[in-house]
C-alpha atoms as a PDB file:
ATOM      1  CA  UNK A   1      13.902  14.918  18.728  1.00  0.00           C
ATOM      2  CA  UNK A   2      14.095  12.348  21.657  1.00  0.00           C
ATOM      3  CA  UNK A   3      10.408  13.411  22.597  1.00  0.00           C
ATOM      4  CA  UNK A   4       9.079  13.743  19.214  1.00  0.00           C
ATOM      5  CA  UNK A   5       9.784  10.130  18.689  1.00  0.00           C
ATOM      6  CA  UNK A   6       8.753   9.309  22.255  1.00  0.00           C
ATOM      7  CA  UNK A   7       5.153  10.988  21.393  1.00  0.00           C
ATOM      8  CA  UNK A   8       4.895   9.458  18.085  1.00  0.00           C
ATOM      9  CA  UNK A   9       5.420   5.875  19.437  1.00  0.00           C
ATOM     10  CA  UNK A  10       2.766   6.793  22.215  1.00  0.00           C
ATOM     11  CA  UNK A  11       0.144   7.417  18.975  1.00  0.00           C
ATOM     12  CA  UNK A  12       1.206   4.272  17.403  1.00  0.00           C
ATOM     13  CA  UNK A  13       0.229   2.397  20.325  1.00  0.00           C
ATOM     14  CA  UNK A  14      -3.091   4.271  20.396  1.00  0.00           C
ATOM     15  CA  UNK A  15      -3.639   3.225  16.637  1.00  0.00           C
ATOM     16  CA  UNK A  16      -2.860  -0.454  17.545  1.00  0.00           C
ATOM     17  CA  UNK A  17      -5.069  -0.304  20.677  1.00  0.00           C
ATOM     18  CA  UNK A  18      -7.920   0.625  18.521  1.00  0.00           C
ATOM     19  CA  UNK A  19      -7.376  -2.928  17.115  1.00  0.00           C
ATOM     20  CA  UNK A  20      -8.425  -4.288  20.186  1.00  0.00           C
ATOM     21  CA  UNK A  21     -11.141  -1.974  20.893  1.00  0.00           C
ATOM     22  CA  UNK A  22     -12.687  -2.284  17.633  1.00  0.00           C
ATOM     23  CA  UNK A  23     -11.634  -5.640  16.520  1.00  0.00           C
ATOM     24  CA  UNK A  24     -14.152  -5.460  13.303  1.00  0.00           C
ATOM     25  CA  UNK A  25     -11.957  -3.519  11.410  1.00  0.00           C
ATOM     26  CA  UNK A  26      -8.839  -6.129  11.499  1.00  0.00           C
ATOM     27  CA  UNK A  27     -11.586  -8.153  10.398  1.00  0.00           C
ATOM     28  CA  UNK A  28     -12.934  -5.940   7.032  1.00  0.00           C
ATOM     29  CA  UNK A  29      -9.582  -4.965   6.441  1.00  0.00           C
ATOM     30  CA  UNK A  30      -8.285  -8.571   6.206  1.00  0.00           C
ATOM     31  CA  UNK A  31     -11.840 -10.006   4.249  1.00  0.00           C
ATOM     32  CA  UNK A  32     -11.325  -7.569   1.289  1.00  0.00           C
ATOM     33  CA  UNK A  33      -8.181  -8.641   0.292  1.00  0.00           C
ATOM     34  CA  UNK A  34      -8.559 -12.293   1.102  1.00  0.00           C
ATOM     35  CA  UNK A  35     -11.791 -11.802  -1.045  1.00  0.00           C
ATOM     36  CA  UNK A  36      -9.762 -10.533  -4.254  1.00  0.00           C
ATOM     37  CA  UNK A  37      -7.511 -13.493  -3.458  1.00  0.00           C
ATOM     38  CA  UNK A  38     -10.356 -15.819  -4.006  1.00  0.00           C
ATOM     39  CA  UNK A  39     -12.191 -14.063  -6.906  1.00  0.00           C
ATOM     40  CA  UNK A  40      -9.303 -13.554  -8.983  1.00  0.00           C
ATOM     41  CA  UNK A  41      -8.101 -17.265  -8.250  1.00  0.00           C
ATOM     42  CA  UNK A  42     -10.958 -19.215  -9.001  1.00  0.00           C
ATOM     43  CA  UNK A  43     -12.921 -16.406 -11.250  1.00  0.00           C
ATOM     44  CA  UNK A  44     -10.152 -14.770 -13.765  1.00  0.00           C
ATOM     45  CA  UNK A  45      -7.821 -17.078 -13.107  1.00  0.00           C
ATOM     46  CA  UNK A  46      -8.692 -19.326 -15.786  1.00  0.00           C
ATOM     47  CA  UNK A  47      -9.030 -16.930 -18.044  1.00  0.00           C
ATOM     48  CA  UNK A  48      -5.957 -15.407 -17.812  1.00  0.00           C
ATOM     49  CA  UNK A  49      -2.369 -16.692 -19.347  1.00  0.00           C
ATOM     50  CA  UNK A  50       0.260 -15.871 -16.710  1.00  0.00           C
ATOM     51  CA  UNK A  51       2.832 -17.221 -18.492  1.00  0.00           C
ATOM     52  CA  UNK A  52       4.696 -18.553 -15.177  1.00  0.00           C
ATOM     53  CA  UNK A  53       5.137 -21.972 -14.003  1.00  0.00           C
ATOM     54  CA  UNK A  54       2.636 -22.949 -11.438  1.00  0.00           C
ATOM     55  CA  UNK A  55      -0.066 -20.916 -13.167  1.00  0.00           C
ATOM     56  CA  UNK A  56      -1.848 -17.700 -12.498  1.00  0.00           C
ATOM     57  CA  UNK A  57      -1.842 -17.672  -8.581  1.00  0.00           C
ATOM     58  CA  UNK A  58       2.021 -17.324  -8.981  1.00  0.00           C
ATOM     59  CA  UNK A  59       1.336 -14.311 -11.168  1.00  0.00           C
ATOM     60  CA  UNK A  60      -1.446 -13.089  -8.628  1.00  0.00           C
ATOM     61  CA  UNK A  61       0.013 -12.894  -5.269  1.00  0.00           C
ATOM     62  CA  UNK A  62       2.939 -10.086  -5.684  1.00  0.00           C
ATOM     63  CA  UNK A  63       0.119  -8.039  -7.654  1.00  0.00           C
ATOM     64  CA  UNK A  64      -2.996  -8.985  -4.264  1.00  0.00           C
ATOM     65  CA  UNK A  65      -0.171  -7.915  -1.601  1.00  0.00           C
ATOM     66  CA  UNK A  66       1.062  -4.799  -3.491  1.00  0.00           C
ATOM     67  CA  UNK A  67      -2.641  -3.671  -4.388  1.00  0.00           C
ATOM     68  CA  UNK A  68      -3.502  -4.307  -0.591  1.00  0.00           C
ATOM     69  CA  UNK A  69      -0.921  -1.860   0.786  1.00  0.00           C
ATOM     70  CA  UNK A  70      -1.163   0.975  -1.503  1.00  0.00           C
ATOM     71  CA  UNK A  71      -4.701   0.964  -0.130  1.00  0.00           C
ATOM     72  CA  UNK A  72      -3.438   1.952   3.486  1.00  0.00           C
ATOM     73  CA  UNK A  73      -3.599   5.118   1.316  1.00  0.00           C
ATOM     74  CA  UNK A  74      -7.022   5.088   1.764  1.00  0.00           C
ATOM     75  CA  UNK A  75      -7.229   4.146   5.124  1.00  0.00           C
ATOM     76  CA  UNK A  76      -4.861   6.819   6.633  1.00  0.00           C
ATOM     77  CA  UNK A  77      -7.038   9.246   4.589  1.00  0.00           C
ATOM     78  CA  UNK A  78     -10.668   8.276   5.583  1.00  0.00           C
ATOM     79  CA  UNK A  79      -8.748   7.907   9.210  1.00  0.00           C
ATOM     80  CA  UNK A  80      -7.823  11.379   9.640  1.00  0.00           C
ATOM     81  CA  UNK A  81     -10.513  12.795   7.842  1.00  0.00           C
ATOM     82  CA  UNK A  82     -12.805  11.174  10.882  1.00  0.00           C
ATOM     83  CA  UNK A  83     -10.299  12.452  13.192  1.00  0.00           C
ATOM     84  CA  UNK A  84     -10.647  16.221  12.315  1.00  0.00           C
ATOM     85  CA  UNK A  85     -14.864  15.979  12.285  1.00  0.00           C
ATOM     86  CA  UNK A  86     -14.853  14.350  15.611  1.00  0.00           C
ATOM     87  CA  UNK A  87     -12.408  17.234  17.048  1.00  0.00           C
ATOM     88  CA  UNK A  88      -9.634  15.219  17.610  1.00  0.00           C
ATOM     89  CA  UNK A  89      -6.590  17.092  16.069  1.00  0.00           C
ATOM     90  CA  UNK A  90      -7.892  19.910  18.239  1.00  0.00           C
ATOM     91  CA  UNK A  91      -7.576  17.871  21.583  1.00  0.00           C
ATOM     92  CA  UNK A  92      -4.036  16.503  20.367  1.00  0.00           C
ATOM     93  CA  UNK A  93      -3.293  20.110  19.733  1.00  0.00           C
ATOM     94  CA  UNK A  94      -4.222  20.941  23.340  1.00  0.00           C
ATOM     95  CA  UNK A  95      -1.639  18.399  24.639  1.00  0.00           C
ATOM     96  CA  UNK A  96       2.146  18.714  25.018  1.00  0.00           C
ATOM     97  CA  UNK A  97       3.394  16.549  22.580  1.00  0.00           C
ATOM     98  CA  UNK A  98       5.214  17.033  19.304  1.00  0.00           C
ATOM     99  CA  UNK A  99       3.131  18.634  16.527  1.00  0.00           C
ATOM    100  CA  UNK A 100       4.536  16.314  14.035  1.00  0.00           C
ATOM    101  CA  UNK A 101       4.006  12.996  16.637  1.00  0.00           C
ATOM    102  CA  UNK A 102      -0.133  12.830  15.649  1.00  0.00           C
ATOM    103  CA  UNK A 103       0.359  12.057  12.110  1.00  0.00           C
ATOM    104  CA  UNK A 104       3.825  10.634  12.622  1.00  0.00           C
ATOM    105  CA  UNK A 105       2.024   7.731  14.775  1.00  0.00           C
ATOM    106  CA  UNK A 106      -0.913   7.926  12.527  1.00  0.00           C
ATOM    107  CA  UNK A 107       1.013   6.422   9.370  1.00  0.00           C
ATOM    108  CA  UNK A 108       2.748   3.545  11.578  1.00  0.00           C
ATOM    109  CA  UNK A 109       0.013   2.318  12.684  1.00  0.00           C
ATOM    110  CA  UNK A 110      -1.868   1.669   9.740  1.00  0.00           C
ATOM    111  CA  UNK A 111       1.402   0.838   8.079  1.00  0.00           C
ATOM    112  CA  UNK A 112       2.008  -1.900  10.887  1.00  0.00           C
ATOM    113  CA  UNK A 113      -1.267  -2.813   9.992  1.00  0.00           C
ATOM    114  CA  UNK A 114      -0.495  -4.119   7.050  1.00  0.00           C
ATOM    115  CA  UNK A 115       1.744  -6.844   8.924  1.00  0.00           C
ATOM    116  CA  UNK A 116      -1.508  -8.511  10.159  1.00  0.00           C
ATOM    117  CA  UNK A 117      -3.109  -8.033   6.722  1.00  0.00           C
ATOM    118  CA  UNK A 118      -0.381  -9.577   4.631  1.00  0.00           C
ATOM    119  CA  UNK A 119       0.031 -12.860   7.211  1.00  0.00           C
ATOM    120  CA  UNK A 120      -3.322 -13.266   6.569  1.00  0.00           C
ATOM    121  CA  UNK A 121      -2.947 -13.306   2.653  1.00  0.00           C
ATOM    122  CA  UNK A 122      -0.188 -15.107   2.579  1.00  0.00           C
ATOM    123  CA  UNK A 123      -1.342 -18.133   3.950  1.00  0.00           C
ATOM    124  CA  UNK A 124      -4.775 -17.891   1.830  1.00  0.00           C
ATOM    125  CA  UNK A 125      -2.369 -17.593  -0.723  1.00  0.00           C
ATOM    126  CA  UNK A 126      -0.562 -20.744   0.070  1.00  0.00           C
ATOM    127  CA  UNK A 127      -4.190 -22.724   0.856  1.00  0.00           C
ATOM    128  CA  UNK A 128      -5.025 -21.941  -2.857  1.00  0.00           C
ATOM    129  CA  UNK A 129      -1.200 -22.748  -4.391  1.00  0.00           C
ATOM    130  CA  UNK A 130       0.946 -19.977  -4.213  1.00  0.00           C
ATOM    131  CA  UNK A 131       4.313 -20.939  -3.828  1.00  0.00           C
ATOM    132  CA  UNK A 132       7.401 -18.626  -3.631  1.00  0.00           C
ATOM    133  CA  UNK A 133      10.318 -19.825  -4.529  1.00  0.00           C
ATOM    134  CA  UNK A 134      12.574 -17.153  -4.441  1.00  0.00           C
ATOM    135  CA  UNK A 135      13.772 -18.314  -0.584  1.00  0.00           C
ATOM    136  CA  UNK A 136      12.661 -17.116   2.557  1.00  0.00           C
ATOM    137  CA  UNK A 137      14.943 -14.332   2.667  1.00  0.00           C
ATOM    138  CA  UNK A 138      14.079 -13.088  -0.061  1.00  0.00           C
ATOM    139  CA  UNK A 139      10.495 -13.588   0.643  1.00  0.00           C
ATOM    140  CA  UNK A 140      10.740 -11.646   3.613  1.00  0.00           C
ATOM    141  CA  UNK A 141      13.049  -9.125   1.952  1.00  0.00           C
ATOM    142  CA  UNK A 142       9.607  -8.458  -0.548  1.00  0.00           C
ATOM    143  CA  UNK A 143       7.339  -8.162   2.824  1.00  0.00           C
ATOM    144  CA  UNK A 144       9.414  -5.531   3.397  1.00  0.00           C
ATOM    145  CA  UNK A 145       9.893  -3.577   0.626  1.00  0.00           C
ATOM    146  CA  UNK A 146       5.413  -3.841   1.028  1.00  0.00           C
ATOM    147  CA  UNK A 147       5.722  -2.589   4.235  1.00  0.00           C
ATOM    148  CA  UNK A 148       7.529   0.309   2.940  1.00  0.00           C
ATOM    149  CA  UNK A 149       5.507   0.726   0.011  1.00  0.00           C
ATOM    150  CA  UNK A 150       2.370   1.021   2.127  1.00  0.00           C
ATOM    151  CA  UNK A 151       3.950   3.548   4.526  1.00  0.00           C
ATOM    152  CA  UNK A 152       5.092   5.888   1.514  1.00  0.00           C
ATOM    153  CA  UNK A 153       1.805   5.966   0.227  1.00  0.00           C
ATOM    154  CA  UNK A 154       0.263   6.680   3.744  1.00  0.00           C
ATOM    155  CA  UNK A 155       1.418  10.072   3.623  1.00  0.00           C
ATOM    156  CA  UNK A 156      -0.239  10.883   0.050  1.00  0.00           C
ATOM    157  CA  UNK A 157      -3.318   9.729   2.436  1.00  0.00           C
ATOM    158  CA  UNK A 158      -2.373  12.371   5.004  1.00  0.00           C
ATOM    159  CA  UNK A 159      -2.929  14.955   1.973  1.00  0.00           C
ATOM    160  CA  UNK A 160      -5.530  13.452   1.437  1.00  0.00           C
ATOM    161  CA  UNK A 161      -7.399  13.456   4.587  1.00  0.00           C
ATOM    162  CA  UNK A 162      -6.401  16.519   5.445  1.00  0.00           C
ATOM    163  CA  UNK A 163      -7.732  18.360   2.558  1.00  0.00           C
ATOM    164  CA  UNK A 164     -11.814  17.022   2.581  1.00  0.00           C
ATOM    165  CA  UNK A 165     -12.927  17.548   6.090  1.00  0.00           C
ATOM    166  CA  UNK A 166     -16.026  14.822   4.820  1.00  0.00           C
ATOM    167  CA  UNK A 167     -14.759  11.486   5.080  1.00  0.00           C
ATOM    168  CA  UNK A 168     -17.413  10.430   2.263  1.00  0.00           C
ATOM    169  CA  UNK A 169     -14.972  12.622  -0.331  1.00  0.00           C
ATOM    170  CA  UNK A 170     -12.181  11.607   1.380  1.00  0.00           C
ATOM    171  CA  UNK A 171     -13.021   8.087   0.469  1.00  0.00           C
ATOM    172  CA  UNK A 172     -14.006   8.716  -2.991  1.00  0.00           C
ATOM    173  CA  UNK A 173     -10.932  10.529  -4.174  1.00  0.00           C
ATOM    174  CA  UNK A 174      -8.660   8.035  -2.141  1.00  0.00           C
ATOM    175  CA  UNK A 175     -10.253   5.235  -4.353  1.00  0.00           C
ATOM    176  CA  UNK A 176     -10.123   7.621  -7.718  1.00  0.00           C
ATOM    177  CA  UNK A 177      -6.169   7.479  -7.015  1.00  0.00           C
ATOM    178  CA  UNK A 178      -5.804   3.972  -6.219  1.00  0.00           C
ATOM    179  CA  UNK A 179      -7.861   1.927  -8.565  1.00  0.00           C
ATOM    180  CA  UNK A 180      -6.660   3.086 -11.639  1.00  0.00           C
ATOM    181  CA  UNK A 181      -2.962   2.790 -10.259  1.00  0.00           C
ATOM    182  CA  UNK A 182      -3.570  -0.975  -9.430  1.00  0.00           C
ATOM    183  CA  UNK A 183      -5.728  -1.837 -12.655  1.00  0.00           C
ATOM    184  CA  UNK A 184      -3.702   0.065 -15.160  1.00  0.00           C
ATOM    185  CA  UNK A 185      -0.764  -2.097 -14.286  1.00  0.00           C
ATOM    186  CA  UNK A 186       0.792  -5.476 -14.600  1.00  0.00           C
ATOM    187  CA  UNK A 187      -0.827  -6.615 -11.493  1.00  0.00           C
ATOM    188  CA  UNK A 188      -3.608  -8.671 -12.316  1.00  0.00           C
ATOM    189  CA  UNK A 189      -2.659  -9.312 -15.770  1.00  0.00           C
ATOM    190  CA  UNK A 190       0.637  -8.947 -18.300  1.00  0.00           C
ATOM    191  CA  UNK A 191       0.959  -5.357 -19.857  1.00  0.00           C
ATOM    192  CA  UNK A 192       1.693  -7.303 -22.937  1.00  0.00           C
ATOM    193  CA  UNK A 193      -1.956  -7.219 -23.982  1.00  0.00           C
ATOM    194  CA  UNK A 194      -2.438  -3.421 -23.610  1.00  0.00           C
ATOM    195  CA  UNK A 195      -2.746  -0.760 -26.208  1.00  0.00           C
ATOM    196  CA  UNK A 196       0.906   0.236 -26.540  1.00  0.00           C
ATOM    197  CA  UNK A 197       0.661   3.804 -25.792  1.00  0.00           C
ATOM    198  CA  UNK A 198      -1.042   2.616 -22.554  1.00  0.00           C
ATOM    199  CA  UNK A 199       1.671   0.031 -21.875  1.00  0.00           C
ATOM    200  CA  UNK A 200       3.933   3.383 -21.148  1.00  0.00           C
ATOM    201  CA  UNK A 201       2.037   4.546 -18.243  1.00  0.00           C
ATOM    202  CA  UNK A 202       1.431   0.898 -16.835  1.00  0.00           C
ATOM    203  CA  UNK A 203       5.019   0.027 -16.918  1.00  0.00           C
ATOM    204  CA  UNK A 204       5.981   3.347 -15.507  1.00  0.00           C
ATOM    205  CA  UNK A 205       3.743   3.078 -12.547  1.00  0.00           C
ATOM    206  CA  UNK A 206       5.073   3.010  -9.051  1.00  0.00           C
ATOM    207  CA  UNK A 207       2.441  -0.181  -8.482  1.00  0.00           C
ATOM    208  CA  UNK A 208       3.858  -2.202 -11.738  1.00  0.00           C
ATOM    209  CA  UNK A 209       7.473  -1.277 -11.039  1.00  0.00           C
ATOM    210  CA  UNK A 210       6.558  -2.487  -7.175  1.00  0.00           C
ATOM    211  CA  UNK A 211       4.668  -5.543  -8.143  1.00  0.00           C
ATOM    212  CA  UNK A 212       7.783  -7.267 -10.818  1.00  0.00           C
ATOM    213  CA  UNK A 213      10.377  -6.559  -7.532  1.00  0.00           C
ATOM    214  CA  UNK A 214       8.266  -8.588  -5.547  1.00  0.00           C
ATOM    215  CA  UNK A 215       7.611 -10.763  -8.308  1.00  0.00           C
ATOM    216  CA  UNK A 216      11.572 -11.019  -8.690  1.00  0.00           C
ATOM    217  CA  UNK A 217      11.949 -11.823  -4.937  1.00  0.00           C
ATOM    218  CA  UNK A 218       9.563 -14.439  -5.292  1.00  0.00           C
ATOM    219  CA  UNK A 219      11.619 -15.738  -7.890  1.00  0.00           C
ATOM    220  CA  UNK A 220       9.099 -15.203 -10.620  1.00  0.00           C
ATOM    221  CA  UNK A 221       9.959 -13.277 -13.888  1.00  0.00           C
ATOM    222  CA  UNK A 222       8.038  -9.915 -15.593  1.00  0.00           C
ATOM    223  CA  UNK A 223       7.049  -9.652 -18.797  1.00  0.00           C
ATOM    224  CA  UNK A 224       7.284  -6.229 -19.955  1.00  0.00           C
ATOM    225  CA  UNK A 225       6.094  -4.955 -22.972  1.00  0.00           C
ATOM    226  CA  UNK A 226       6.523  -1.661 -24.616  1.00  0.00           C
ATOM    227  CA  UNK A 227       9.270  -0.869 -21.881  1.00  0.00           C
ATOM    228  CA  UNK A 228      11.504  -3.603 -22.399  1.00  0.00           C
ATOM    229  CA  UNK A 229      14.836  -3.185 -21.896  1.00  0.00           C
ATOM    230  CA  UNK A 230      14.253  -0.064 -19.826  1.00  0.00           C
ATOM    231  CA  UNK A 231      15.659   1.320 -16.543  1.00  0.00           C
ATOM    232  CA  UNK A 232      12.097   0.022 -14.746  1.00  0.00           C
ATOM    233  CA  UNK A 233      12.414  -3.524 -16.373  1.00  0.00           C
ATOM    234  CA  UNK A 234      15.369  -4.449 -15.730  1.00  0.00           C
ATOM    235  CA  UNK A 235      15.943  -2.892 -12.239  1.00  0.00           C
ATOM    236  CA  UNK A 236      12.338  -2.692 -10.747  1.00  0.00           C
ATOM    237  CA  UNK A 237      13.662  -2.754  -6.939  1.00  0.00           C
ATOM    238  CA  UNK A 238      15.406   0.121  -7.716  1.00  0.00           C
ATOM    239  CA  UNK A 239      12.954   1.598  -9.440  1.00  0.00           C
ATOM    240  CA  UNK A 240      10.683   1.179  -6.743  1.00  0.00           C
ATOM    241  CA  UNK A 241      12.915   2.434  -4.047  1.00  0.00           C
ATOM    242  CA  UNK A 242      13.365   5.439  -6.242  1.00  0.00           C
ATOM    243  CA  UNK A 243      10.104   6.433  -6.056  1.00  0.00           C
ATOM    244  CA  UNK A 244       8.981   5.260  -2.256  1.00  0.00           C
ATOM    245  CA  UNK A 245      12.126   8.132  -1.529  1.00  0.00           C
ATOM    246  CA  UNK A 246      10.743  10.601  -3.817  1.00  0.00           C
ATOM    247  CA  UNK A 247       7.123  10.191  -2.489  1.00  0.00           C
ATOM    248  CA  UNK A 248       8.268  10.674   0.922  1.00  0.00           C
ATOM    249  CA  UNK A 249      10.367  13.371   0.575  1.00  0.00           C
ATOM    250  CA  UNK A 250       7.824  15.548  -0.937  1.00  0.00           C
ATOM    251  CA  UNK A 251       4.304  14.649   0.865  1.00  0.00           C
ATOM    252  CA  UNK A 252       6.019  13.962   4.444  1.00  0.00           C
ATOM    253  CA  UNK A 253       6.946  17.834   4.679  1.00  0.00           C
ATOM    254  CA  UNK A 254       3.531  19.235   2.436  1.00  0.00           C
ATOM    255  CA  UNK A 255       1.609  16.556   5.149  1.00  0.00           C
ATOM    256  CA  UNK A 256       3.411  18.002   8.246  1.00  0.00           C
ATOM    257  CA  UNK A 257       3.053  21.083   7.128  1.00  0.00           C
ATOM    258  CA  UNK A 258      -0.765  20.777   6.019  1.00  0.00           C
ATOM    259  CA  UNK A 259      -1.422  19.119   9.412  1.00  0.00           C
ATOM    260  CA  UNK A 260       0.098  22.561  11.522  1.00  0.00           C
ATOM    261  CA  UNK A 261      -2.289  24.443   9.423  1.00  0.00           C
ATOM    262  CA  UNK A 262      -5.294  22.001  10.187  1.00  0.00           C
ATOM    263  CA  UNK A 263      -4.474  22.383  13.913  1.00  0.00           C
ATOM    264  CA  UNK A 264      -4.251  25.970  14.011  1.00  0.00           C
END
C-alpha cells in the first residue's frame, strides 16, 4: 500500500512537470474558461434575470467554476487516450511500480490542475464583480467540494480514455457527456424557465445539485422549480456528496480494472 501511494505521487509529479515542459496547456486550459467568464458576463448577461442581488455574475460564477471542473473529464480522457497511442501504458507496464499508481497519479494531476484553473477564474471573476459573500471559509469550503467534484468525474474520463484508443473519439464523446450535463442545468440560467418535464432531469443532475451548494457557500440562494421542496433542493451539498461517492465507487474499480486489461 505504502509503495502504491509512493508510485502514484511519483506520476503526479510527472503530470505537474508536464506543466512546466509544456507551459501552453496551463495557458488553453485557463483561456477557455476565463473566455466563458467574459462571454456570458458581458454577452447573456443582460439578457438573463438572475434573480440575485448583485446581478447575473453572482448567478454565473458557481455555475463557470463547476462547468470548468467537470471538464477535467475530458481532459483525463483525451490524456490517456494519447498515452496508450504513443505506447506509454506499455512502458509504465514494463516498470516496477504499482499497476493502479499510472492512473492513480493520472487523475491528481489533472485534478490539481484545476487549483491553477480556478485561481485564475476567480479573480476574473472578481475584475468583472463577482462577490461572494458567504465568508472565506466557506468560500474555500466550495473550492473544495470543486476540487472533489473534478476528481470524481476524472475517473468517468479514465473509462473514457481507455475505451477509444483515437483521441479524436475520445474527445467527441467526452464533450457529448459534458455539454448537455452543464447546459441542461441551472448553471447558466434558472430551471424555472424550462419545460417542466425537463426541469426533472436538470434539477436532478449531479452539475445543478453541485452548482446551488456552491451557490449556498457563496451565500447566494437557488431557485428550483419543478423540484422544490425536494431532497436535492433543500440539501444540495449533500446531494452532491452523494453522488461524487457513488461515482467513485463504481468507475474507480471498472477504471482500475479496465486499465489492467489495457496493459496486458
Amino acid at each position: 500500500m505504502k509503495h502504491a501511494i509512493g508510485d502514484a505521487v511519483v506520476i503526479t509529479k510527472r503530470q505537474l512537470l508536464q506543466l512546466a515542459r509544456v507551459p501552453e496547456l496551463l495557458v488553453f486550459s485557463t483561456i477557455q474558461p476565463v473566455m466563458f467568464v467574459l462571454l456570458f458576463r458581458y454577452v447573456f448577461g443582460g439578457s438573463i434575470d438572475s434573480g440575485q442581488p448583485g446581478g447575473y455574475v453572482q448567478l454565473l460564477m458557481p455555475g463557470i467554476f463547476v462547468q470548468t471542473v467537470a471538464f477535467t473529464l475530458a481532459s483525463t480522457a483525451i490524456g490517456l487516450a494519447e498515452d496508450m497511442k504513443k505506447g506509454l501504458i506499455d512502458r509504465f507496464r514494463s516498470l516496477p511500480i504499482s499497476r493502479s499508481a499510472f492512473i492513480i497519479g493520472r487523475t491528481l494531476g489533472d485534478s490539481l490542475l484545476n487549483i491553477v484553473v480556478l485561481t485564475v477564474m476567480g479573480i476574473t471573476g472578481y475584475i468583472v464583480g463577482w462577490r461572494p459573500t458567504g465568508g472565506t471559509g466557506n468560500m474555500l469550503l466550495g473550492f473544495l467540494f470543486l476540487l472533489l467534484f473534478g476528481y470524481s468525474l476524472s475517473w468517468v474520463g479514465v473509462i473514457v480514455g481507455l475505451s477509444a484508443k483515437d483521441a479524436r473519439v475520445v474527445q467527441n464523446v467526452s464533450f457529448i457527456v459534458t455539454f448537455p450535463l452543464t447546459f441542461l442545468s441551472n448553471a447558466f440560467a434558472p430551471t424555472t424557465g424550462m419545460p417542466r418535464a425537463l426541469q426533472y432531469f436538470a434539477e436532478w443532475n449531479p452539475v445543478s445539485t453541485m452548482v446551488a451548494g456552491c451557490r449556498s457557500l457563496f451565500g447566494l440562494e437557488t431557485e428550483f422549480g419543478a423540484t422544490a421542496g425536494s431532497f436535492p433542493s433543500e440539501y444540495p451539498l449533500i446531494t452532491s456528496l452523494a453522488y461524487m461517492v457513488i461515482l467513485m465507487a463504481i468507475f474507480i474499480p471498472l477504471g482500475a480494472r479496465k486499465y489492467a486489461r489495457a496493459a496486458n
